[in-house]
Every structure is written in structure tokens, then in C-alpha cells.
C-alpha atoms as a PDB file:
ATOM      1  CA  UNK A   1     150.483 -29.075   8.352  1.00  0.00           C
ATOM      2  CA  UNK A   2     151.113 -28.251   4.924  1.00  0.00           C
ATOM      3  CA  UNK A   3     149.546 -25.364   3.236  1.00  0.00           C
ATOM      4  CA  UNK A   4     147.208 -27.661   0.661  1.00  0.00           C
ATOM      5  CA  UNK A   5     145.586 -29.285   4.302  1.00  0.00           C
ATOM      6  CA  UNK A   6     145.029 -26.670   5.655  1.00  0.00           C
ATOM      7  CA  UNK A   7     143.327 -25.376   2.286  1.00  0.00           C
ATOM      8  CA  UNK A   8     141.574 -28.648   2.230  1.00  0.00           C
ATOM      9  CA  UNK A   9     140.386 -28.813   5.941  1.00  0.00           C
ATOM     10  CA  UNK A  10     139.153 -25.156   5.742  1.00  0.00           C
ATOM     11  CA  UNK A  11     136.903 -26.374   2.544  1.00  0.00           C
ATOM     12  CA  UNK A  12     135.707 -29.066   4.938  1.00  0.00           C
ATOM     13  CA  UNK A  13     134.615 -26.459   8.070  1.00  0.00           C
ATOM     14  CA  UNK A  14     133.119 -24.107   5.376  1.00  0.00           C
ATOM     15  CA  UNK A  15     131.361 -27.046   3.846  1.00  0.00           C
ATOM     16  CA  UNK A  16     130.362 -28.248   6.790  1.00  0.00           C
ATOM     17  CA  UNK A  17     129.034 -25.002   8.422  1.00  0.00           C
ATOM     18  CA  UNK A  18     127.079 -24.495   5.158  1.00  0.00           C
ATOM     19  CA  UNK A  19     125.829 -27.259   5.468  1.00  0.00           C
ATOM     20  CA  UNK A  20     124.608 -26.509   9.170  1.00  0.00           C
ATOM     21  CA  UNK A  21     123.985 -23.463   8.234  1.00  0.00           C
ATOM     22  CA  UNK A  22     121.539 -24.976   5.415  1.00  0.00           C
ATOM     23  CA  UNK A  23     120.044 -27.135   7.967  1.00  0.00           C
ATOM     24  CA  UNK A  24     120.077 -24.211  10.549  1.00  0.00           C
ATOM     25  CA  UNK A  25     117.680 -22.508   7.623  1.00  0.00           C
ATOM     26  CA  UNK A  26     115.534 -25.688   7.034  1.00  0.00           C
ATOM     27  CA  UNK A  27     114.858 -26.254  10.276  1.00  0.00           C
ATOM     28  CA  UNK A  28     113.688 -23.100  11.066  1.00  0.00           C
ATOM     29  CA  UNK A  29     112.194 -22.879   8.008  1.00  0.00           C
ATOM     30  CA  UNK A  30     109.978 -26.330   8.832  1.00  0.00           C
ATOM     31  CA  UNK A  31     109.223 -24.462  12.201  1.00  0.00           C
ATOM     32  CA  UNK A  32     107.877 -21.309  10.492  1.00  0.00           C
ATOM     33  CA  UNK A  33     105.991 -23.595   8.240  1.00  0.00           C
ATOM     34  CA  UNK A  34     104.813 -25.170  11.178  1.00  0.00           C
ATOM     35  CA  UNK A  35     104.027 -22.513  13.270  1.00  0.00           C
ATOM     36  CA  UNK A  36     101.866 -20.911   9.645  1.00  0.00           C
ATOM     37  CA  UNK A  37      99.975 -24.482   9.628  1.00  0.00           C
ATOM     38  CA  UNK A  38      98.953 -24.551  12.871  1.00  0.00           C
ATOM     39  CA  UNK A  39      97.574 -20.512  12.983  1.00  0.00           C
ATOM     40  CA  UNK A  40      96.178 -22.312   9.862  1.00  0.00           C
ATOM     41  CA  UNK A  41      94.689 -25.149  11.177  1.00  0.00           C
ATOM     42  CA  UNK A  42      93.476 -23.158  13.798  1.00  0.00           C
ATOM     43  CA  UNK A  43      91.288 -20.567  11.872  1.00  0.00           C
ATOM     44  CA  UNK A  44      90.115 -23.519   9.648  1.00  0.00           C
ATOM     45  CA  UNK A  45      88.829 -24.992  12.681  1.00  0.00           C
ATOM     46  CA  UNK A  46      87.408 -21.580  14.159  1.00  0.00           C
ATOM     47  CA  UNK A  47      86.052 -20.920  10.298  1.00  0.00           C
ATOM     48  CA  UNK A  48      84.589 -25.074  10.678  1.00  0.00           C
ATOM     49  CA  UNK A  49      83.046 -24.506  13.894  1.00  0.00           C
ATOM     50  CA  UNK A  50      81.478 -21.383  12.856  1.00  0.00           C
ATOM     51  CA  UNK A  51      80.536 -23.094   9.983  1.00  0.00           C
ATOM     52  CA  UNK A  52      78.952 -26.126  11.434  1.00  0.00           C
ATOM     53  CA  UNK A  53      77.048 -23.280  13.942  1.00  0.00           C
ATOM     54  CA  UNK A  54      75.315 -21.634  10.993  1.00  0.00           C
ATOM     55  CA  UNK A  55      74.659 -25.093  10.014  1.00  0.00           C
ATOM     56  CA  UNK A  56      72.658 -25.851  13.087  1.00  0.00           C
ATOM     57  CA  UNK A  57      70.876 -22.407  12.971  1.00  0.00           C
ATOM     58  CA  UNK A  58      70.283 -23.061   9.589  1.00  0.00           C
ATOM     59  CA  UNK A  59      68.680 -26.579  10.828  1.00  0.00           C
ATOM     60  CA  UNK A  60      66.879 -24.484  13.670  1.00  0.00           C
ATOM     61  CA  UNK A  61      65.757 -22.140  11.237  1.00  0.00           C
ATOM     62  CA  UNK A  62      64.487 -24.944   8.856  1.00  0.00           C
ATOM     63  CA  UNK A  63      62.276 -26.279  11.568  1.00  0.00           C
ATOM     64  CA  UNK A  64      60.519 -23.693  12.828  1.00  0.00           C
ATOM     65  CA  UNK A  65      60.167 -22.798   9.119  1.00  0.00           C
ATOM     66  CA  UNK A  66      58.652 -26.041   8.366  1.00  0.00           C
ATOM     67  CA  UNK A  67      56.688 -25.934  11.547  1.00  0.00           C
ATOM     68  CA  UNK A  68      54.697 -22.974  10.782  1.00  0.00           C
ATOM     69  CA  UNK A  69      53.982 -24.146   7.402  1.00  0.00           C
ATOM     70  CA  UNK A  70      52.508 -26.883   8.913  1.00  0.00           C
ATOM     71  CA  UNK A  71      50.852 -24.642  10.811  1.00  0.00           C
ATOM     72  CA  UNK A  72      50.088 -22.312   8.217  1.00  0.00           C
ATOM     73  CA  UNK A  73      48.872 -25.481   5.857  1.00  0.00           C
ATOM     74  CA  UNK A  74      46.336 -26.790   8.399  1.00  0.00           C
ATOM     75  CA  UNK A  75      44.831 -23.017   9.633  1.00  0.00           C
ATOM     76  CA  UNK A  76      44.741 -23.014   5.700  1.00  0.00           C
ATOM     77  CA  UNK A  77      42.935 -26.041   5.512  1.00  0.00           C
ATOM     78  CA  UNK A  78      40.692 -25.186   8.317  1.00  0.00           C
ATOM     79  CA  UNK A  79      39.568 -22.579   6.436  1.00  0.00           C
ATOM     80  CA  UNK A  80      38.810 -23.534   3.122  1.00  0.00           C
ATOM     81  CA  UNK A  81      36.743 -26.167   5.200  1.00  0.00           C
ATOM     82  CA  UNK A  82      34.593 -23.357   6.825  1.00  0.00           C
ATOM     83  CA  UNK A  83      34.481 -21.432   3.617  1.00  0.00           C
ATOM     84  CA  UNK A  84      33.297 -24.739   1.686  1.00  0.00           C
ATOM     85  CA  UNK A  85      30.779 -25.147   4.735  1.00  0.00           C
ATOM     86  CA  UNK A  86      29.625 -21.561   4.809  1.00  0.00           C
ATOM     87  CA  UNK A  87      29.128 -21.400   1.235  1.00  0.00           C
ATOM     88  CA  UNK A  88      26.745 -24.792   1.393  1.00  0.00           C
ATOM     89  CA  UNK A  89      25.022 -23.212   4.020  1.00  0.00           C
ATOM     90  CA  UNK A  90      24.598 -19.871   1.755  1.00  0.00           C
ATOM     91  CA  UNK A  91      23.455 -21.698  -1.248  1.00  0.00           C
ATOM     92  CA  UNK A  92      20.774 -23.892   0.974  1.00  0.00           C
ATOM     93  CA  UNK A  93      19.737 -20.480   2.485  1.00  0.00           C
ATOM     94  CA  UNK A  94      19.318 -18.389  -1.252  1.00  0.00           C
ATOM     95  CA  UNK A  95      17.412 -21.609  -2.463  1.00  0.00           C
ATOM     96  CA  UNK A  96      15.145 -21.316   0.143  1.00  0.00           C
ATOM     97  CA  UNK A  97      14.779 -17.920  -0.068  1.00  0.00           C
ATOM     98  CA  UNK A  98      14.351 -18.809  -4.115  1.00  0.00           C
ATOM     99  CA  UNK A  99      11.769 -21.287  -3.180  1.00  0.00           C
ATOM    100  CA  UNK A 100       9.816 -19.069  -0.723  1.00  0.00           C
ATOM    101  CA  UNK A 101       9.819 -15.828  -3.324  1.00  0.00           C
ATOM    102  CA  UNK A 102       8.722 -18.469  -6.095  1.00  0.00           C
ATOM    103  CA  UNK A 103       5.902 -19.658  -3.736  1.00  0.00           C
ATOM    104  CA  UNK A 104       4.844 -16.181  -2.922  1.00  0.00           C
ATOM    105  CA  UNK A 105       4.493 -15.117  -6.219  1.00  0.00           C
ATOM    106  CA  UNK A 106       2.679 -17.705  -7.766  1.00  0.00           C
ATOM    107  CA  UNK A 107       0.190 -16.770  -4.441  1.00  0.00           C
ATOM    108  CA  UNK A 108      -0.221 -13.751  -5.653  1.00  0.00           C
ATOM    109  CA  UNK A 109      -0.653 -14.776  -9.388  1.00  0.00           C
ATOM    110  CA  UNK A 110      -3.362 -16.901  -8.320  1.00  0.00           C
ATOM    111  CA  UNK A 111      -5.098 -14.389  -5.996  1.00  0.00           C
ATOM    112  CA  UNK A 112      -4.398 -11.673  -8.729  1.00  0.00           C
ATOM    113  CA  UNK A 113      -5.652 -14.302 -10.964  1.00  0.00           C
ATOM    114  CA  UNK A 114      -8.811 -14.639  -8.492  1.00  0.00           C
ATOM    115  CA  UNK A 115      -9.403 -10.519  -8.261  1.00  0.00           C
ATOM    116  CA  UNK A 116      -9.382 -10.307 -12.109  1.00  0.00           C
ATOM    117  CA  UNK A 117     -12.183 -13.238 -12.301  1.00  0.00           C
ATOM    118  CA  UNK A 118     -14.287 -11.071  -9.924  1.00  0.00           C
ATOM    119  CA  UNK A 119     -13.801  -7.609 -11.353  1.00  0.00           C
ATOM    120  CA  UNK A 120     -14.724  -9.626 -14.846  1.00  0.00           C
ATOM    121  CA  UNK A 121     -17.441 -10.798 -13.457  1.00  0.00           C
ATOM    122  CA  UNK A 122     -18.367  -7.878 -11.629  1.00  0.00           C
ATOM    123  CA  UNK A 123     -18.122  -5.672 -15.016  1.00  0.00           C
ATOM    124  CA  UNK A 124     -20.358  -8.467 -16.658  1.00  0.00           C
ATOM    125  CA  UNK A 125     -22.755  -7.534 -13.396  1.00  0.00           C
ATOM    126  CA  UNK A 126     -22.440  -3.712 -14.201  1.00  0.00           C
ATOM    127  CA  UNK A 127     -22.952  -4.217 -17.806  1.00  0.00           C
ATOM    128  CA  UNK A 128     -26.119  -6.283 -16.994  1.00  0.00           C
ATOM    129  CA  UNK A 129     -27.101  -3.684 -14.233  1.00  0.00           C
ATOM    130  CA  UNK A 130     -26.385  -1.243 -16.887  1.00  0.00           C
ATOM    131  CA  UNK A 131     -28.709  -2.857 -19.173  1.00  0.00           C
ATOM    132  CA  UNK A 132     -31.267  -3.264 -17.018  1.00  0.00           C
ATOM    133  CA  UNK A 133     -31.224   0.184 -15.717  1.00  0.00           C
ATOM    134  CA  UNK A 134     -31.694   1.543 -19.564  1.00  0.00           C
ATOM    135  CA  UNK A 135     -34.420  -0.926 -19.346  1.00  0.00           C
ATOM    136  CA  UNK A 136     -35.839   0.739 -15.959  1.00  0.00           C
ATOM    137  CA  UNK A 137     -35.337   3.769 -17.311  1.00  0.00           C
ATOM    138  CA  UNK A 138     -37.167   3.847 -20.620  1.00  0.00           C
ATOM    139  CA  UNK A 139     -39.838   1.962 -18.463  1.00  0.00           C
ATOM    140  CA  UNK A 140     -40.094   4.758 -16.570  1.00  0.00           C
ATOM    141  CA  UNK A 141     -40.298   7.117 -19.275  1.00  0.00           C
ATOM    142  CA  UNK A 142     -43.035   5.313 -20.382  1.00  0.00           C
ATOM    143  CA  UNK A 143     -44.642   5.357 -17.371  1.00  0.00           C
ATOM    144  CA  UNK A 144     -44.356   9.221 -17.503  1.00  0.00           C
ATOM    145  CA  UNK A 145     -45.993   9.392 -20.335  1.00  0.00           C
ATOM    146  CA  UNK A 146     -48.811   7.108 -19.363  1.00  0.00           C
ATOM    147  CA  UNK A 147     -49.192   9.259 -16.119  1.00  0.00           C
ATOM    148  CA  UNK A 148     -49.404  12.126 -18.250  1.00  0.00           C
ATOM    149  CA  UNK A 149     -52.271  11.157 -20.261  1.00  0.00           C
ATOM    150  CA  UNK A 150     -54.515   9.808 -17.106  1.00  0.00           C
ATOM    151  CA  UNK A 151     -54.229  13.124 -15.027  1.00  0.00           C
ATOM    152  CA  UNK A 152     -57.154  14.661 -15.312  1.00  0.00           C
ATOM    153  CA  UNK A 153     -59.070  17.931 -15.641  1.00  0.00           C
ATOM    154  CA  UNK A 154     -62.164  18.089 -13.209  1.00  0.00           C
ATOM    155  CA  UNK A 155     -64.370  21.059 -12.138  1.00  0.00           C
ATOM    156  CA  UNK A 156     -63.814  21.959  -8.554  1.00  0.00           C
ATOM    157  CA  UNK A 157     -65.917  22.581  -5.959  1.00  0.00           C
ATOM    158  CA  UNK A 158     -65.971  26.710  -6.436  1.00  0.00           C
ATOM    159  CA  UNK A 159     -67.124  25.303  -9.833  1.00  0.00           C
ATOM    160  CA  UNK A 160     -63.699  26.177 -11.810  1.00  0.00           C
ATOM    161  CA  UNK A 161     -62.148  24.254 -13.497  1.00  0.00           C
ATOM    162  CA  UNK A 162     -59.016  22.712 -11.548  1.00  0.00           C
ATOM    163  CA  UNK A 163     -56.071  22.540 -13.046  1.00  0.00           C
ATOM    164  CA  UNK A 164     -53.827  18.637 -13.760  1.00  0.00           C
ATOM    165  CA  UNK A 165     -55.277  16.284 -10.655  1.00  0.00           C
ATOM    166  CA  UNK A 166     -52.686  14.056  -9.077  1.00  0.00           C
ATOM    167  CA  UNK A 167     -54.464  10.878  -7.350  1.00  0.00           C
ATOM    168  CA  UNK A 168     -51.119   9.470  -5.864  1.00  0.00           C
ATOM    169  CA  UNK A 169     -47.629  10.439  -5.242  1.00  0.00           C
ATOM    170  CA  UNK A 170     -46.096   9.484  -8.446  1.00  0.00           C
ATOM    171  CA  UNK A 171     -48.303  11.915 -10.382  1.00  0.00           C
ATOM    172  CA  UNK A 172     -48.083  14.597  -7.895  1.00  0.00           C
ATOM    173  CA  UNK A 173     -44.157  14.093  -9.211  1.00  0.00           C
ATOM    174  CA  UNK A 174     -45.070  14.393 -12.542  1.00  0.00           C
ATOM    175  CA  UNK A 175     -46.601  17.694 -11.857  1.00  0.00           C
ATOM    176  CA  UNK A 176     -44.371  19.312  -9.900  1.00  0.00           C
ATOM    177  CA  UNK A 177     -41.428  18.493 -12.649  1.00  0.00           C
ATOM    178  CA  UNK A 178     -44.267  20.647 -15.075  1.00  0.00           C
ATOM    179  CA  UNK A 179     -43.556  23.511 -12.906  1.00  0.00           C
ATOM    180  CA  UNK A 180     -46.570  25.219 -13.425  1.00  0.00           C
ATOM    181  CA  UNK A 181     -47.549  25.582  -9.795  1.00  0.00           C
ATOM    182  CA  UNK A 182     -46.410  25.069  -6.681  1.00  0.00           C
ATOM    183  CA  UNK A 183     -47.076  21.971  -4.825  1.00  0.00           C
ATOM    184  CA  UNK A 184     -47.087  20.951  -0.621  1.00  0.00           C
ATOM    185  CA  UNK A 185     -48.070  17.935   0.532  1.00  0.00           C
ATOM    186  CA  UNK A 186     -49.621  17.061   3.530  1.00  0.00           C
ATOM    187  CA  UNK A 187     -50.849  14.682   6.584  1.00  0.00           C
ATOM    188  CA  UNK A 188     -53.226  15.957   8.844  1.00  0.00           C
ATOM    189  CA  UNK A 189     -54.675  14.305  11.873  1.00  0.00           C
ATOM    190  CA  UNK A 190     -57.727  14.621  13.807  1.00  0.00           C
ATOM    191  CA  UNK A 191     -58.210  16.567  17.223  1.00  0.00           C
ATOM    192  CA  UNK A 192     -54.203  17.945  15.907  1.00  0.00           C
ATOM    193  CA  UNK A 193     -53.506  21.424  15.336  1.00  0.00           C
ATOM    194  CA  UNK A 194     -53.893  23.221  12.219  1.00  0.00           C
ATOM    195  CA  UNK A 195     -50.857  22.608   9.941  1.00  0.00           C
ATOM    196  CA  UNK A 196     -49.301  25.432   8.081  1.00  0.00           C
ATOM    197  CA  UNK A 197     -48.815  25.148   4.155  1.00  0.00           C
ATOM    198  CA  UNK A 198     -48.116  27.973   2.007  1.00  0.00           C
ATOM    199  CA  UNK A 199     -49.671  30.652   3.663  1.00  0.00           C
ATOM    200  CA  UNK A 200     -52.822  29.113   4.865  1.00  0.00           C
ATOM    201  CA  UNK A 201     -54.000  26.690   7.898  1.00  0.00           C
ATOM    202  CA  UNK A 202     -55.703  23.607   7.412  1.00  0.00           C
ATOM    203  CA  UNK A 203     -57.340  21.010  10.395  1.00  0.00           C
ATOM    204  CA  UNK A 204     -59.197  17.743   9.817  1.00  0.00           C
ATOM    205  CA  UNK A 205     -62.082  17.797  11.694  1.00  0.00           C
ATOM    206  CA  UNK A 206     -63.883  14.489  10.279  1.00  0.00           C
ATOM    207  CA  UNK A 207     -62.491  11.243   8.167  1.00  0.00           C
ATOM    208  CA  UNK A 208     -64.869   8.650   6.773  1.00  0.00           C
ATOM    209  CA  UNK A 209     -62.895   6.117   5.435  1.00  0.00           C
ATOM    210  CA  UNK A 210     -66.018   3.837   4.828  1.00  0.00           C
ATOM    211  CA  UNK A 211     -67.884   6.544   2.606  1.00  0.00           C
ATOM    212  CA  UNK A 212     -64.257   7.882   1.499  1.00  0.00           C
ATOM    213  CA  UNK A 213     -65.442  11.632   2.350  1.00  0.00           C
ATOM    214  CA  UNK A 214     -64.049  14.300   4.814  1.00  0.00           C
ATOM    215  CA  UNK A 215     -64.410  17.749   6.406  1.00  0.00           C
ATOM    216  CA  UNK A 216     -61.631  20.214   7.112  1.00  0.00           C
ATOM    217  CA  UNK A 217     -61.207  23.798   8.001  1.00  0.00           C
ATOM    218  CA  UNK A 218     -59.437  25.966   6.097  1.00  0.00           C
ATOM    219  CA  UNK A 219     -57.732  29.500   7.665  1.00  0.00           C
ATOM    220  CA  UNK A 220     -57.270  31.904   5.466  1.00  0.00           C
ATOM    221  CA  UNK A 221     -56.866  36.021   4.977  1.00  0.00           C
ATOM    222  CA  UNK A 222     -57.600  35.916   8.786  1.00  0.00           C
ATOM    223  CA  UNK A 223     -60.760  33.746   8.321  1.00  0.00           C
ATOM    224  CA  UNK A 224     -62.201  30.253   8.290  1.00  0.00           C
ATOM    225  CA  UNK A 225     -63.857  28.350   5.558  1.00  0.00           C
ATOM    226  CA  UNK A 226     -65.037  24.765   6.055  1.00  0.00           C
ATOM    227  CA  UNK A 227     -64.911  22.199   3.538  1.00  0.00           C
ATOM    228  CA  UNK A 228     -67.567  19.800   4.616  1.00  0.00           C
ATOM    229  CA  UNK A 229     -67.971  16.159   3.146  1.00  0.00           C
ATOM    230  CA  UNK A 230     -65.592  16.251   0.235  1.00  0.00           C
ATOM    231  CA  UNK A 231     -64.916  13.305  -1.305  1.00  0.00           C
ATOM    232  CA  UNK A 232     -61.180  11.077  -2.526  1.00  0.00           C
ATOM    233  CA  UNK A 233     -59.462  13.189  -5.084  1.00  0.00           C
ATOM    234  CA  UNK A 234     -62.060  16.063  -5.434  1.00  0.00           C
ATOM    235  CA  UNK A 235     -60.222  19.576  -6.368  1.00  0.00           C
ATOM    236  CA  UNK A 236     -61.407  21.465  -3.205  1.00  0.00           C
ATOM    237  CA  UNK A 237     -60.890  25.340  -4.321  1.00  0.00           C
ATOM    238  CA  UNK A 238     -61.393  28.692  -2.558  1.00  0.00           C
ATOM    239  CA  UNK A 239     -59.347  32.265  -3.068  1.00  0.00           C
ATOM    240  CA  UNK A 240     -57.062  34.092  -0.616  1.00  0.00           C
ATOM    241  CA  UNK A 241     -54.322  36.943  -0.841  1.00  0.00           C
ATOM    242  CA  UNK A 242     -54.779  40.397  -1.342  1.00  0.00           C
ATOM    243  CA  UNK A 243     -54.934  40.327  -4.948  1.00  0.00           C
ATOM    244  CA  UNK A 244     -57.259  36.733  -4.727  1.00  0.00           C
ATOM    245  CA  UNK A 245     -55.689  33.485  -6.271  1.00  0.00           C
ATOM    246  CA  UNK A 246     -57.213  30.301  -6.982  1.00  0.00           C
ATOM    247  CA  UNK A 247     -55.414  27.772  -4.167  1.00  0.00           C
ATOM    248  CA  UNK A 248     -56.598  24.211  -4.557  1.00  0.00           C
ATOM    249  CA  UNK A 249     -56.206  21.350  -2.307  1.00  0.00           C
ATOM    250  CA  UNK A 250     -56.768  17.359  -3.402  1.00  0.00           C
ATOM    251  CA  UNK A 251     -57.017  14.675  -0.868  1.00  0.00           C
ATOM    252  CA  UNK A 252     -55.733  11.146  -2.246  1.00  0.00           C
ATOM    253  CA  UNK A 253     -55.464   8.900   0.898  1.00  0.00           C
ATOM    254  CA  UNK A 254     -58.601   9.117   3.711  1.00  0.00           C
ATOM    255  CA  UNK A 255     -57.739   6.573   6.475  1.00  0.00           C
ATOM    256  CA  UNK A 256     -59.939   6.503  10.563  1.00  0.00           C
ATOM    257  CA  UNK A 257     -59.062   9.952  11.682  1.00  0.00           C
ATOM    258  CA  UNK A 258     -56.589  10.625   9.178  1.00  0.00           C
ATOM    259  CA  UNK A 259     -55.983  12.024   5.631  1.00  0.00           C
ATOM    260  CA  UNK A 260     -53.254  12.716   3.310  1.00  0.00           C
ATOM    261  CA  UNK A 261     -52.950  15.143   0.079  1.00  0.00           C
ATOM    262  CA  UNK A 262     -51.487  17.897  -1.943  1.00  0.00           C
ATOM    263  CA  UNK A 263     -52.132  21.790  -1.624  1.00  0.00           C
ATOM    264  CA  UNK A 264     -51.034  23.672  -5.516  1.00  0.00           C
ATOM    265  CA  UNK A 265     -50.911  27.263  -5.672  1.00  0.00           C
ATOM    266  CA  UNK A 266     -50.515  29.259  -8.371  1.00  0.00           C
ATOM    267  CA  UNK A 267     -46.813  30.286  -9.400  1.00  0.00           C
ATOM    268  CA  UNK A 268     -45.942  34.074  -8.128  1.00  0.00           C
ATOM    269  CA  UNK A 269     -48.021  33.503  -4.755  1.00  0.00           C
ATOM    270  CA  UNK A 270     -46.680  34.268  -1.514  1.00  0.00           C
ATOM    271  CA  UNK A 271     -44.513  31.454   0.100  1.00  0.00           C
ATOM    272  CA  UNK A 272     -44.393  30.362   3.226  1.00  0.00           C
ATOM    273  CA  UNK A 273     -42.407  32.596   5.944  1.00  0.00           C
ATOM    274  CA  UNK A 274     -39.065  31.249   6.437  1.00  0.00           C
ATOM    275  CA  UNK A 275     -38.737  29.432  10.009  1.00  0.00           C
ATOM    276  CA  UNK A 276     -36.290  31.673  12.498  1.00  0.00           C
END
């Protein structure tokens, strides 16, 4: 074999051999590239799988999200309706209790209303009582005065002369608002015991009511003096004490076994003993 040949057939092995050696790289390049897709295909499906389970929790979570507001939205709805009820039912219940309070008060106006008609009227009532007491009053005075001028002055039986005579109760009154003696009615009773006045006794022993006359004893200084037939409104007079004063006794009413009077003594005589 000549020397250019062999030249030329040793280009052709190294050619060749570079060129398995270029496929020797490819190939094992393609495998490496393989091998790097399928790692990669791999984790893409790991990293889809994953994905797709966060997409179902996700889902899962949705739901039960959405379920409890639907939940939520009808408790919600529930209770705005019970709210909206229970505020009806506290507007009805204030209006009634508007309406009762109104009621009650205008009651009360009218019975306040009432009272005030009645105390009017009852001032009118006391003004016209008022009046007519001024009225009974200066009546009154008058009568005073008129009583005044018909008491009388009469000589008495010890032939003094007696002091004002009283014929009835209302001018006894008159007299003892003069103050110038001191006055004690009387009742006394036949067959009764001799009633105290002042310091002297006196007992009925006789009452004509026909003839208007009677007879009485009179005790005195530790004796007895009879006053025998006096007559209505006669100043029967006799003297007792230790220093003698003029005591005088008038008899205005003389009913069957009964008679009623005064007894005046003169101011400064001894009073009556007070009861134990």
C-alpha cells in the first residue's frame, strides 16, 4: 500500500471515528436530555397534581364558605324579621301606654276641673256665710244693746234697790260680760236637797206655776231665812258674811215643783270652796 493510501485511509478511520464519536456524544447527549425531561415531566406532574389538590381544597373551601353565608344570610334575615316584629310590638305597646297616660290625664283634668268648681263654689258659700255672719253679728250687737236698755232697776224685797235684773238667760249674759258682780245660776227641785251656790244653801219648798209665785229657804251664816211667796223675776235680797253683803237671788222660770234662776253677789265676796 502506498504511503498516500495509507494517509488517505487513516483520514477515513479518523473521520469516521469522529464521526462516531460525534454520534457517541449526541446520543448520549439526547439521553441526558431525556433523562432531564422526564425528572422534568415528572415534577411538573407532582407540581400539577399538587396543583389541581389546592384546587379542590380551594373548591372545598369555597363551599363551606358559601354555605355559611347562606347560613349566615338567613340567621341574618331571621333576625331583622324579629327585630322588625319586636319593634311593631314596642311601638303598639308605647302607643298604648301614650293612649292610657293621655286618658288618665285628661281624668284628672276633668276631676281637677270638678274640685276647682266646688272649692269656687264653696268660697262663694263662705263669702255668703261670711256675709251673713257680719249680718248675725251686728244683729246681735244690736240685740245687746236693746237688752241693755230693758234690764231693769227694781226695789227688792229687803227694800234696796237691786242692782241690773236679768229675766232670761240672754240678759243674765249680758250682765255677767258687765262684770260687776258675780253671777250662779241655778235649778232647784222640790223635796231635793239644798243646792250649794256661792257660799250659801238654797231649797224649794213650794212652786205655783198657776199664780207664778214660790217659797224657798235660804241657809246662810249658819242660819235659815225663808223667802215665802215671791213672785217671777222679783230681786229676793238678804245679807250674809262676816262683814254683811247684799246677795240677791232672781227667779225667771217657775214650772210644778220646779224653778230656775240666777244668784249675783257682790264682787270681792267669798267664793265657793273648791271641790277636793
Amino acid at each position: 500500500m502506498s504511503e498516500e493510501g495509507y494517509v488517505e485511509e487513516r483520514s477515513m478511520s479518523g473521520a469516521f471515528l469522529a464521526v462516531v464519536a460525534v454520534a457517541l456524544l449526541a446520543g448520549l447527549g439526547a439521553l441526558v436530555w431525556c433523562y432531564g425531561l422526564q425528572n422534568h415531566l415528572a415534577a411538573s406532574d407532582q407540581k400539577l397534581a399538587a396543583a389541581q389538590q389546592q384546587n379542590t381544597d380551594l373548591v372545598a373551601k369555597l363551599d363551606a364558605t358559601n354555605a355559611r353565608l347562606r347560613a349566615t344570610s338567613e340567621t341574618l334575615g331571621q333576625s331583622v324579621g324579629m327585630t322588625q316584629k319586636q319593634i311593631e310590638l314596642r311601638t303598639q305597646s308605647i302607643l298604648a301606654t301614650q293612649k292610657a297616660q293621655t286618658a288618665k290625664l285628661e281624668q284628672e283634668q276633668a276631676a281637677t276641673a270638678k274640685q276647682i268648681g266646688a272649692v269656687s263654689s264653696d268660697v262663694a258659700s263662705v263669702k255668703t256665710d261670711v256675709g251673713g255672719v257680719k249680718t248675725d253679728v251686728a244683729a246681735t250687737k244690736s240685740d245687746l244693746e236693746t237688752t241693755k236698755s230693758q234690764l231693769q232697776r227694781v226695789v227688792g224685797d229687803a227694800g234696796v234697790m237691786s242692782g241690773l235684773i236679768a229675766t232670761n238667760h240672754s240678759e243674765l249674759e249680758v250682765l255677767k260680760h258687765k262684770g260687776d258682780r258675780n253671777y250662779y245660776e241655778f235649778t232647784l227641785q222640790k223635796g231635793a236637797k239644798p243646792t250649794l251656790l256661792s257660799t250659801v244653801k238654797l231649797q224649794l219648798k213650794k212652786a205655783d206655776e198657776k199664780h207664778s209665785r214660790y217659797t224657798l229657804n235660804v241657809s246662810a251664816d249658819d242660819r235659815n231665812i225663808e223667802k215665802k211667796d215671791k213672785g217671777l223675776d222679783e230681786p229676793v235680797q238678804f245679807y250674809t258674811g262676816k262683814d254683811p253683803v247684799l246677795y240677791e237671788l232672781v227667779v225667771n222660770v217657775i214650772e210644778k215643783n220646779r224653778v230656775s234662776g240666777y244668784l249675783a253677789t257682790p264682787k270681792g265676796s267669798p267664793q265657793p270652796a273648791a271641790k277636793p
